[in-house]
C-alpha atoms as a PDB file:
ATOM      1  CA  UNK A   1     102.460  82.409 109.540  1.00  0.00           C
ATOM      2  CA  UNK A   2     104.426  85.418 111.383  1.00  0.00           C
ATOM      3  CA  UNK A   3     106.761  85.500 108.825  1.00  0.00           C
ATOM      4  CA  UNK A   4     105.169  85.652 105.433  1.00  0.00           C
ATOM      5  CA  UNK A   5     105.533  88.234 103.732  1.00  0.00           C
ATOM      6  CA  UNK A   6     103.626  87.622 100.639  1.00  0.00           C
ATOM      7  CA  UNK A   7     100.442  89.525 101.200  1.00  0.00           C
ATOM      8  CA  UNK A   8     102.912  93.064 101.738  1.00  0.00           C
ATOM      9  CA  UNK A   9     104.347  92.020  98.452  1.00  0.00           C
ATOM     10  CA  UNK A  10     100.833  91.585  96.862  1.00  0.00           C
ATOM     11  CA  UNK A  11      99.726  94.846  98.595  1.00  0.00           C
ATOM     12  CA  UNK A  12     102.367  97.030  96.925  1.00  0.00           C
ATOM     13  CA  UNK A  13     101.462  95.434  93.827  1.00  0.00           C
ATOM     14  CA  UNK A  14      98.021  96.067  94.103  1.00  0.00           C
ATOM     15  CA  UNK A  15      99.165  99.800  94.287  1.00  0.00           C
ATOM     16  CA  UNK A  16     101.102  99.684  90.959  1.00  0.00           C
ATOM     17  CA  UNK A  17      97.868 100.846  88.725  1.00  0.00           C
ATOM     18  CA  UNK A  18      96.594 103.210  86.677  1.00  0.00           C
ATOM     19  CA  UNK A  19      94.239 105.264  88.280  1.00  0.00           C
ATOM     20  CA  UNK A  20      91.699 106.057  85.246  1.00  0.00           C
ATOM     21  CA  UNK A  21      91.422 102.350  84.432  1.00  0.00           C
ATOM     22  CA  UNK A  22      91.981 100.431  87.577  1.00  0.00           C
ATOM     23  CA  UNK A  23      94.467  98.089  86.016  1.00  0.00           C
ATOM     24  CA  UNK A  24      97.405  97.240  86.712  1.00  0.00           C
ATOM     25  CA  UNK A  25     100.288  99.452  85.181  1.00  0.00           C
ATOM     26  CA  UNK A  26     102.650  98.357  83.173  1.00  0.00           C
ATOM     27  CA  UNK A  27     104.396 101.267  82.810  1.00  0.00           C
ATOM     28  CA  UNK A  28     105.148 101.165  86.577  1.00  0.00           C
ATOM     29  CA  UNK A  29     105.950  97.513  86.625  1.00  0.00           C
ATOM     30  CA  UNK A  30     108.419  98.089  83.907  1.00  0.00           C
ATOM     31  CA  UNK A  31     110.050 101.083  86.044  1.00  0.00           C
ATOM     32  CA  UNK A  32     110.686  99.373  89.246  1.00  0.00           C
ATOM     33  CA  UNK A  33     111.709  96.129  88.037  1.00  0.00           C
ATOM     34  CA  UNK A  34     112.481  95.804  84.016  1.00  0.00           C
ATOM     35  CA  UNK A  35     114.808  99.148  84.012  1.00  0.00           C
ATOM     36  CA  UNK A  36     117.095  98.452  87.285  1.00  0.00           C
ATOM     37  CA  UNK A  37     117.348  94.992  85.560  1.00  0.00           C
ATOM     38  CA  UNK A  38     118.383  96.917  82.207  1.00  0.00           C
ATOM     39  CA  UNK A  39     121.112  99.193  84.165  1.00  0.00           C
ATOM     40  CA  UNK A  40     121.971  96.300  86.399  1.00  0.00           C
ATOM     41  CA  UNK A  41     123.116  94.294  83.314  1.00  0.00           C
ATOM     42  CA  UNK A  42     124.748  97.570  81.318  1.00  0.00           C
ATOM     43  CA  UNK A  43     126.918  97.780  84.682  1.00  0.00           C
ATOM     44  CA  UNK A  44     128.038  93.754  84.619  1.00  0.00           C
ATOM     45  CA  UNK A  45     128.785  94.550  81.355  1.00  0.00           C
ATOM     46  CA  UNK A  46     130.984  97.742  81.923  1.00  0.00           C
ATOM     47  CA  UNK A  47     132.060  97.108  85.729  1.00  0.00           C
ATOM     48  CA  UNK A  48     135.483  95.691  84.769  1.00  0.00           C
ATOM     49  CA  UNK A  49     137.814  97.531  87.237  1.00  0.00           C
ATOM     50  CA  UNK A  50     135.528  96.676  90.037  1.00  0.00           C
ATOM     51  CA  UNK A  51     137.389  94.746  92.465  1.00  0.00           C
ATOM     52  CA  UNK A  52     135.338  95.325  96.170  1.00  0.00           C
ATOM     53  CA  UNK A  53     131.850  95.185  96.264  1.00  0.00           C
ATOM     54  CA  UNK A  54     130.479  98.506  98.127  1.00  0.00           C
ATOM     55  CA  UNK A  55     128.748  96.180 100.724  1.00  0.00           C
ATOM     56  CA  UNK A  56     128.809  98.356 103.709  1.00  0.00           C
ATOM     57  CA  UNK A  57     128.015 101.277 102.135  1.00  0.00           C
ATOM     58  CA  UNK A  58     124.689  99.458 100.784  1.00  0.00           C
ATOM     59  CA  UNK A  59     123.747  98.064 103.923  1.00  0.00           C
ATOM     60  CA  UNK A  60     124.583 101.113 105.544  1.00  0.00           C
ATOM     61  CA  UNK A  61     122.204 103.586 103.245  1.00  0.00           C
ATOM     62  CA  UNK A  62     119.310 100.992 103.318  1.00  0.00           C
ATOM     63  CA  UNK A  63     119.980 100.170 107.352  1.00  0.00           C
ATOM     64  CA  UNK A  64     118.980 104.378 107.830  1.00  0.00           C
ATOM     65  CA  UNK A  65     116.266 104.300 105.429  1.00  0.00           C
ATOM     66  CA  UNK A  66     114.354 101.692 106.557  1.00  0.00           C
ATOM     67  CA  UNK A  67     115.038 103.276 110.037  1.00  0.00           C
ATOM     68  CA  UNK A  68     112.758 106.028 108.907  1.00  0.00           C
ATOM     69  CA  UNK A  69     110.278 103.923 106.955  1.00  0.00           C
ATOM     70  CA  UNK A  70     109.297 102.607 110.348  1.00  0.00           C
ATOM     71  CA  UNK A  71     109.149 105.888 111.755  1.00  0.00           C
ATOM     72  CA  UNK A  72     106.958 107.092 109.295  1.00  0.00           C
ATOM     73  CA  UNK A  73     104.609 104.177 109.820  1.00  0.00           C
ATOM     74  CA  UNK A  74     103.263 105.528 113.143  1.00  0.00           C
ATOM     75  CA  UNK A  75     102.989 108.804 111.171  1.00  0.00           C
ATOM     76  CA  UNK A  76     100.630 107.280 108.970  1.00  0.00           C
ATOM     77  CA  UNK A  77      98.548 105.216 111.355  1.00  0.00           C
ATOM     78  CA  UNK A  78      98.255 109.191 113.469  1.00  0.00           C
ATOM     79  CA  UNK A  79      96.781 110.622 110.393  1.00  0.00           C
ATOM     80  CA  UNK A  80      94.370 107.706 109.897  1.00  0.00           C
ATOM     81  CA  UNK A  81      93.237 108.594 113.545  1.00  0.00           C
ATOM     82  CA  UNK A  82      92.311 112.102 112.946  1.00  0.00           C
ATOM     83  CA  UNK A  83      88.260 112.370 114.416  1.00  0.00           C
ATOM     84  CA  UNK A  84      85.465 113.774 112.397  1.00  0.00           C
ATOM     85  CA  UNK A  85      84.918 117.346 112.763  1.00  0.00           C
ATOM     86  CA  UNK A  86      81.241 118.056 114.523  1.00  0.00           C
ATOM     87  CA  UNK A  87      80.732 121.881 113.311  1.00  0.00           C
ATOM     88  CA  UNK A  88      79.763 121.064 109.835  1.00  0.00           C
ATOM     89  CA  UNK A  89      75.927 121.264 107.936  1.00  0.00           C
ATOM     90  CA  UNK A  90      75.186 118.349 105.242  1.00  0.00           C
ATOM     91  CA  UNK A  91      77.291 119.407 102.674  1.00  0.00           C
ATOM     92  CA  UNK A  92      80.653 120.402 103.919  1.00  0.00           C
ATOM     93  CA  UNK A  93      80.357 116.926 105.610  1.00  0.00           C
ATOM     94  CA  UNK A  94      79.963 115.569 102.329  1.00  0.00           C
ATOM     95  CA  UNK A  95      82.994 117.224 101.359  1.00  0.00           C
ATOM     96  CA  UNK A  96      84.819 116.153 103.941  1.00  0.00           C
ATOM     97  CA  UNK A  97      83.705 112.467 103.907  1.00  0.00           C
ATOM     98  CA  UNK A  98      84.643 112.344 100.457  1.00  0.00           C
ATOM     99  CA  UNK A  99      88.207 113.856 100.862  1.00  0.00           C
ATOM    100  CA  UNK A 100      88.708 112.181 103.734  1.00  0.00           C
ATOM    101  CA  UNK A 101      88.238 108.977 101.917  1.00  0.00           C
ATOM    102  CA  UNK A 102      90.567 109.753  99.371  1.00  0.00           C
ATOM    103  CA  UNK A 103      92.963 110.168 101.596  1.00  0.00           C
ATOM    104  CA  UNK A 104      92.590 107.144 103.613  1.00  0.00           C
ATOM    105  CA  UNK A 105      93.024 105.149 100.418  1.00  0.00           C
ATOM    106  CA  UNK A 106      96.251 107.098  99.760  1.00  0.00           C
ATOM    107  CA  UNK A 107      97.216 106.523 103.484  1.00  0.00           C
ATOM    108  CA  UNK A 108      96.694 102.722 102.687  1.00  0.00           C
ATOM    109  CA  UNK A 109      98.826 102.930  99.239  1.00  0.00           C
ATOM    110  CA  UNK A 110     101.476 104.021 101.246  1.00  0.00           C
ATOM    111  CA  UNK A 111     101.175 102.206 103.921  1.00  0.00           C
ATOM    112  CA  UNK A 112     101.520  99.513 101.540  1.00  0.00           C
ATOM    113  CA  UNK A 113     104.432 100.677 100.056  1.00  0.00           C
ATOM    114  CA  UNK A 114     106.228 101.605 103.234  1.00  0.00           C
ATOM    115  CA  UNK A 115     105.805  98.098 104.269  1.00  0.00           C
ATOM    116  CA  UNK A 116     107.130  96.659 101.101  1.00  0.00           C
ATOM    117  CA  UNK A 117     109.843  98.948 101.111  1.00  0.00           C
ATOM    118  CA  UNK A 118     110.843  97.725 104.826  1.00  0.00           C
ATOM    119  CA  UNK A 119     110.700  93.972 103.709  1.00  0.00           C
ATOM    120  CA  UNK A 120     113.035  94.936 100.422  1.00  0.00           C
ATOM    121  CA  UNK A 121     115.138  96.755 103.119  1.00  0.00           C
ATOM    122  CA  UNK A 122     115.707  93.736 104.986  1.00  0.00           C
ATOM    123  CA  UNK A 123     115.620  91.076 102.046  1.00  0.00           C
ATOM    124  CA  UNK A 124     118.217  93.066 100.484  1.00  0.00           C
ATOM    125  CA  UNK A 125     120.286  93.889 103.478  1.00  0.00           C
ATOM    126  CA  UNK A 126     120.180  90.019 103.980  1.00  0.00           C
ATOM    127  CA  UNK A 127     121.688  89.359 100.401  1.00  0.00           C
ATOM    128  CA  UNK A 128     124.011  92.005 100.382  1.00  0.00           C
ATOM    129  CA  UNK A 129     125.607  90.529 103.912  1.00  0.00           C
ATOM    130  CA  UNK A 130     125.745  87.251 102.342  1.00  0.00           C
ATOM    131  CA  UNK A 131     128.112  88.706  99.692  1.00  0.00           C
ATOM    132  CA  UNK A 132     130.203  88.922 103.242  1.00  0.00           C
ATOM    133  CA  UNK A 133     130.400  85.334 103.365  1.00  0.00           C
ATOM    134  CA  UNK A 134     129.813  84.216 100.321  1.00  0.00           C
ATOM    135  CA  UNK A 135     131.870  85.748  97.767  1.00  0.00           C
ATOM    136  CA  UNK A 136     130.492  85.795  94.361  1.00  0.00           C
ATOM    137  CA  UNK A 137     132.117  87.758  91.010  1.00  0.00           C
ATOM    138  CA  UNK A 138     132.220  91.183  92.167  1.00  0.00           C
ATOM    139  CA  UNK A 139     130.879  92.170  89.024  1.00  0.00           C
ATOM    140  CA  UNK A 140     127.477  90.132  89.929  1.00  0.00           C
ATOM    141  CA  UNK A 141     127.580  91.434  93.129  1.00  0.00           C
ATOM    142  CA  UNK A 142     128.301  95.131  91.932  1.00  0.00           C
ATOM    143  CA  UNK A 143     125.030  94.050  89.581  1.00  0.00           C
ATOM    144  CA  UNK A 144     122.828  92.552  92.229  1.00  0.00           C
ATOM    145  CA  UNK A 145     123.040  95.522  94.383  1.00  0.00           C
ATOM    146  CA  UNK A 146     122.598  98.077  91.784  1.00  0.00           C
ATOM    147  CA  UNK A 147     119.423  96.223  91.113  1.00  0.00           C
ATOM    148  CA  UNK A 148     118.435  96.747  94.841  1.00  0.00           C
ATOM    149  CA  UNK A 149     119.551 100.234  95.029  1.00  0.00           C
ATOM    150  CA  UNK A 150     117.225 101.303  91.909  1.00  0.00           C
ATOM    151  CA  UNK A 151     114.216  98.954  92.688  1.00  0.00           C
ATOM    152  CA  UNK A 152     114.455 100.874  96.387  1.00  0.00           C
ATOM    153  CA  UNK A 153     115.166 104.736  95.633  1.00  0.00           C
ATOM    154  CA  UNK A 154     112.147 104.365  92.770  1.00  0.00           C
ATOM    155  CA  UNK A 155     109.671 102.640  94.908  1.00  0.00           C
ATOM    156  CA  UNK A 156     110.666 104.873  97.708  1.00  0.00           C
ATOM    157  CA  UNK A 157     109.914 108.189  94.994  1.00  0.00           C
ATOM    158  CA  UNK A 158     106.378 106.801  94.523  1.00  0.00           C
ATOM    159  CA  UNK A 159     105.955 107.155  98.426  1.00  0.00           C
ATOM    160  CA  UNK A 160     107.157 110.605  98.097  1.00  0.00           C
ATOM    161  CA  UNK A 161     104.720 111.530  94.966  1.00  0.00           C
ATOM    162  CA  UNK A 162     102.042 110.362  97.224  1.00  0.00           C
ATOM    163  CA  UNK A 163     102.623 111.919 100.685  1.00  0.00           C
ATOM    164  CA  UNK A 164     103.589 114.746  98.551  1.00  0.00           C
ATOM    165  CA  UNK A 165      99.700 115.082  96.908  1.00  0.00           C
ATOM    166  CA  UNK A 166      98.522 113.792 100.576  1.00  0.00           C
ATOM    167  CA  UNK A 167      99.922 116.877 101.947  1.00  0.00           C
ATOM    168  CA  UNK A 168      99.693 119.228  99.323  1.00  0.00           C
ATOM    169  CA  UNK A 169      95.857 118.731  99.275  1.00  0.00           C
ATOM    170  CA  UNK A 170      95.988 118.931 102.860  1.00  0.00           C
ATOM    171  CA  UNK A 171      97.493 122.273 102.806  1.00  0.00           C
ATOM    172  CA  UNK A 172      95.071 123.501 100.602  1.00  0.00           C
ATOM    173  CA  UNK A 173      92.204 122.626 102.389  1.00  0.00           C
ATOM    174  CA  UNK A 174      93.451 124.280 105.274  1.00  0.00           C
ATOM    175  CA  UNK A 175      94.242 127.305 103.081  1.00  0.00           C
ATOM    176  CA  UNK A 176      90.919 127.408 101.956  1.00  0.00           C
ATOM    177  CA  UNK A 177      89.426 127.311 105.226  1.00  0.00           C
ATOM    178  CA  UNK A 178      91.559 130.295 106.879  1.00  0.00           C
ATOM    179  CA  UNK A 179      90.476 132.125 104.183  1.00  0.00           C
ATOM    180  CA  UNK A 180      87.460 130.991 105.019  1.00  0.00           C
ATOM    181  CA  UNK A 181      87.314 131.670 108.609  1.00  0.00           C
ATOM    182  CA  UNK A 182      88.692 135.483 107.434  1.00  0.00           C
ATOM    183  CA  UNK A 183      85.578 136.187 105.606  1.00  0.00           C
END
Protein backbone atom coordinates (compact mmCIF):
# COMPACT_ATOMS: atom_id res chain seq x y z
CA UNK A 1 0.00 0.00 0.00
CA UNK A 2 1.40 3.64 -1.04
CA UNK A 3 0.24 4.98 1.94
CA UNK A 4 1.29 2.97 4.92
CA UNK A 5 3.28 4.25 6.95
CA UNK A 6 3.87 1.65 9.49
CA UNK A 7 7.20 0.22 8.51
CA UNK A 8 8.79 4.25 8.90
CA UNK A 9 7.19 4.08 12.27
CA UNK A 10 8.78 0.63 13.04
CA UNK A 11 12.08 1.89 11.51
CA UNK A 12 12.49 4.81 13.92
CA UNK A 13 11.70 2.49 16.56
CA UNK A 14 14.12 0.11 15.66
CA UNK A 15 16.61 3.08 16.15
CA UNK A 16 15.50 3.81 19.77
CA UNK A 17 18.29 1.28 21.41
CA UNK A 18 21.00 1.04 23.41
CA UNK A 19 23.98 0.61 21.60
CA UNK A 20 26.09 -1.73 24.12
CA UNK A 21 23.15 -4.14 24.43
CA UNK A 22 21.19 -3.98 21.26
CA UNK A 23 17.90 -3.59 23.02
CA UNK A 24 15.56 -1.50 22.85
CA UNK A 25 15.85 1.66 25.19
CA UNK A 26 13.68 2.52 27.50
CA UNK A 27 15.16 5.41 28.55
CA UNK A 28 14.59 6.85 25.03
CA UNK A 29 11.10 5.55 24.73
CA UNK A 30 10.27 7.22 27.94
CA UNK A 31 11.85 10.65 26.54
CA UNK A 32 10.01 11.00 23.37
CA UNK A 33 6.76 9.81 24.38
CA UNK A 34 6.13 9.31 28.41
CA UNK A 35 7.65 12.99 29.27
CA UNK A 36 5.76 15.24 26.48
CA UNK A 37 2.76 13.18 27.81
CA UNK A 38 3.86 14.27 31.51
CA UNK A 39 4.23 18.16 30.43
CA UNK A 40 1.30 17.83 28.10
CA UNK A 41 -0.95 16.95 31.10
CA UNK A 42 0.92 19.57 33.76
CA UNK A 43 -0.15 22.23 30.96
CA UNK A 44 -4.13 20.96 30.78
CA UNK A 45 -3.82 21.22 34.20
CA UNK A 46 -2.36 24.85 34.47
CA UNK A 47 -3.55 26.28 30.92
CA UNK A 48 -6.60 28.07 32.39
CA UNK A 49 -6.38 31.52 30.69
CA UNK A 50 -5.89 29.87 27.40
CA UNK A 51 -8.56 30.91 25.20
CA UNK A 52 -7.02 30.43 21.24
CA UNK A 53 -5.22 27.55 20.42
CA UNK A 54 -1.73 28.66 18.71
CA UNK A 55 -2.76 26.62 15.56
CA UNK A 56 -1.03 28.54 12.92
CA UNK A 57 1.87 29.10 14.62
CA UNK A 58 2.20 25.11 15.04
CA UNK A 59 1.50 24.33 11.64
CA UNK A 60 3.56 27.03 10.59
CA UNK A 61 6.97 25.89 12.61
CA UNK A 62 6.39 22.17 11.65
CA UNK A 63 5.27 23.22 7.77
CA UNK A 64 9.32 24.78 7.59
CA UNK A 65 10.79 21.97 9.35
CA UNK A 66 9.64 19.29 7.56
CA UNK A 67 10.53 21.51 4.50
CA UNK A 68 14.10 20.88 5.45
CA UNK A 69 13.73 17.28 6.60
CA UNK A 70 13.11 16.57 2.95
CA UNK A 71 15.91 18.55 1.92
CA UNK A 72 18.17 16.84 4.00
CA UNK A 73 17.01 13.49 2.68
CA UNK A 74 18.82 13.91 -0.68
CA UNK A 75 21.74 14.98 1.56
CA UNK A 76 21.80 11.73 3.04
CA UNK A 77 21.18 9.50 0.06
CA UNK A 78 24.62 11.89 -1.60
CA UNK A 79 26.68 10.74 1.25
CA UNK A 80 25.58 7.11 0.90
CA UNK A 81 26.88 7.52 -2.78
CA UNK A 82 30.33 8.52 -1.98
CA UNK A 83 32.75 5.72 -4.21
CA UNK A 84 35.49 3.74 -2.66
CA UNK A 85 38.77 5.30 -2.72
CA UNK A 86 41.35 3.11 -5.10
CA UNK A 87 44.85 4.47 -3.59
CA UNK A 88 44.76 2.43 -0.51
CA UNK A 89 47.06 -1.02 0.57
CA UNK A 90 45.08 -3.82 2.70
CA UNK A 91 44.85 -2.15 5.75
CA UNK A 92 43.82 1.40 5.35
CA UNK A 93 41.05 -0.30 3.25
CA UNK A 94 40.18 -2.12 6.20
CA UNK A 95 39.92 0.99 7.95
CA UNK A 96 37.98 2.50 5.70
CA UNK A 97 35.51 -0.38 5.08
CA UNK A 98 34.95 -0.50 8.61
CA UNK A 99 34.25 3.29 9.12
CA UNK A 100 32.53 3.48 6.24
CA UNK A 101 30.14 0.95 7.54
CA UNK A 102 29.55 2.65 10.58
CA UNK A 103 28.55 5.34 8.96
CA UNK A 104 26.19 3.89 6.58
CA UNK A 105 24.34 2.42 9.54
CA UNK A 106 24.21 5.92 11.07
CA UNK A 107 23.14 7.27 7.58
CA UNK A 108 20.26 4.62 7.81
CA UNK A 109 19.32 5.65 11.63
CA UNK A 110 18.75 8.86 10.35
CA UNK A 111 17.35 8.27 7.48
CA UNK A 112 14.95 6.54 9.55
CA UNK A 113 14.35 9.18 11.73
CA UNK A 114 14.08 11.88 9.11
CA UNK A 115 11.37 9.89 7.62
CA UNK A 116 9.49 9.45 10.80
CA UNK A 117 9.92 12.88 11.61
CA UNK A 118 8.28 13.91 8.07
CA UNK A 119 5.24 11.51 8.69
CA UNK A 120 4.82 13.15 12.48
CA UNK A 121 5.14 16.47 10.50
CA UNK A 122 2.28 15.74 8.45
CA UNK A 123 0.15 13.55 10.99
CA UNK A 124 0.42 16.36 13.27
CA UNK A 125 -0.08 19.18 10.88
CA UNK A 126 -3.27 17.14 9.92
CA UNK A 127 -4.59 17.16 13.64
CA UNK A 128 -3.65 20.46 14.44
CA UNK A 129 -5.82 21.79 11.16
CA UNK A 130 -8.61 19.78 12.34
CA UNK A 131 -8.65 21.85 15.57
CA UNK A 132 -9.67 24.50 12.58
CA UNK A 133 -12.78 22.76 12.08
CA UNK A 134 -13.34 20.97 14.79
CA UNK A 135 -13.15 22.86 17.87
CA UNK A 136 -12.29 20.96 20.91
CA UNK A 137 -11.49 22.55 24.72
CA UNK A 138 -8.70 24.74 24.01
CA UNK A 139 -7.09 23.45 26.91
CA UNK A 140 -6.94 19.81 25.09
CA UNK A 141 -5.96 21.34 22.15
CA UNK A 142 -3.25 23.63 23.89
CA UNK A 143 -2.31 19.85 25.38
CA UNK A 144 -2.40 17.88 22.18
CA UNK A 145 -0.07 20.15 20.47
CA UNK A 146 2.35 20.56 23.20
CA UNK A 147 2.55 16.83 22.99
CA UNK A 148 3.47 17.19 19.22
CA UNK A 149 5.77 20.01 19.67
CA UNK A 150 7.99 17.96 22.34
CA UNK A 151 7.67 14.45 20.70
CA UNK A 152 9.08 16.54 17.37
CA UNK A 153 11.93 19.01 18.70
CA UNK A 154 13.32 15.69 20.82
CA UNK A 155 13.20 13.27 18.03
CA UNK A 156 14.48 15.93 15.77
CA UNK A 157 17.71 16.46 18.64
CA UNK A 158 18.49 12.74 18.21
CA UNK A 159 18.96 13.50 14.37
CA UNK A 160 21.18 16.25 15.33
CA UNK A 161 23.35 14.04 17.98
CA UNK A 162 23.80 11.77 15.10
CA UNK A 163 24.73 13.89 12.04
CA UNK A 164 26.60 15.69 14.63
CA UNK A 165 29.04 12.34 15.47
CA UNK A 166 28.54 11.55 11.51
CA UNK A 167 30.33 14.66 10.82
CA UNK A 168 32.47 15.12 13.60
CA UNK A 169 34.16 11.74 12.80
CA UNK A 170 34.19 12.79 9.36
CA UNK A 171 36.16 15.79 10.11
CA UNK A 172 38.55 13.97 11.90
CA UNK A 173 39.36 11.60 9.47
CA UNK A 174 40.01 14.18 7.11
CA UNK A 175 42.14 15.93 9.75
CA UNK A 176 44.07 13.02 10.18
CA UNK A 177 44.76 12.53 6.68
CA UNK A 178 46.05 16.25 5.85
CA UNK A 179 48.22 15.72 8.46
CA UNK A 180 48.91 12.86 6.90
CA UNK A 181 49.50 13.95 3.46
CA UNK A 182 51.95 16.84 5.32
CA UNK A 183 54.28 14.27 6.54
Amino acid sequence: MKFGVLQIVKDHLATLKDDRTGASSIIDLFILFVFPAIISVFVYRVATGVVETPVSEFVSAVSVFSAILVSSQFAIHAMLSRPLPEEHDDIQKEIFLKERESEIVILGEIHSTISYLIGFGVFSLFVALSFSVVSLCPHVEVAVLTWFTLHFVLTTLIVVKRIHLLLSRSYKRALDELLKAKE
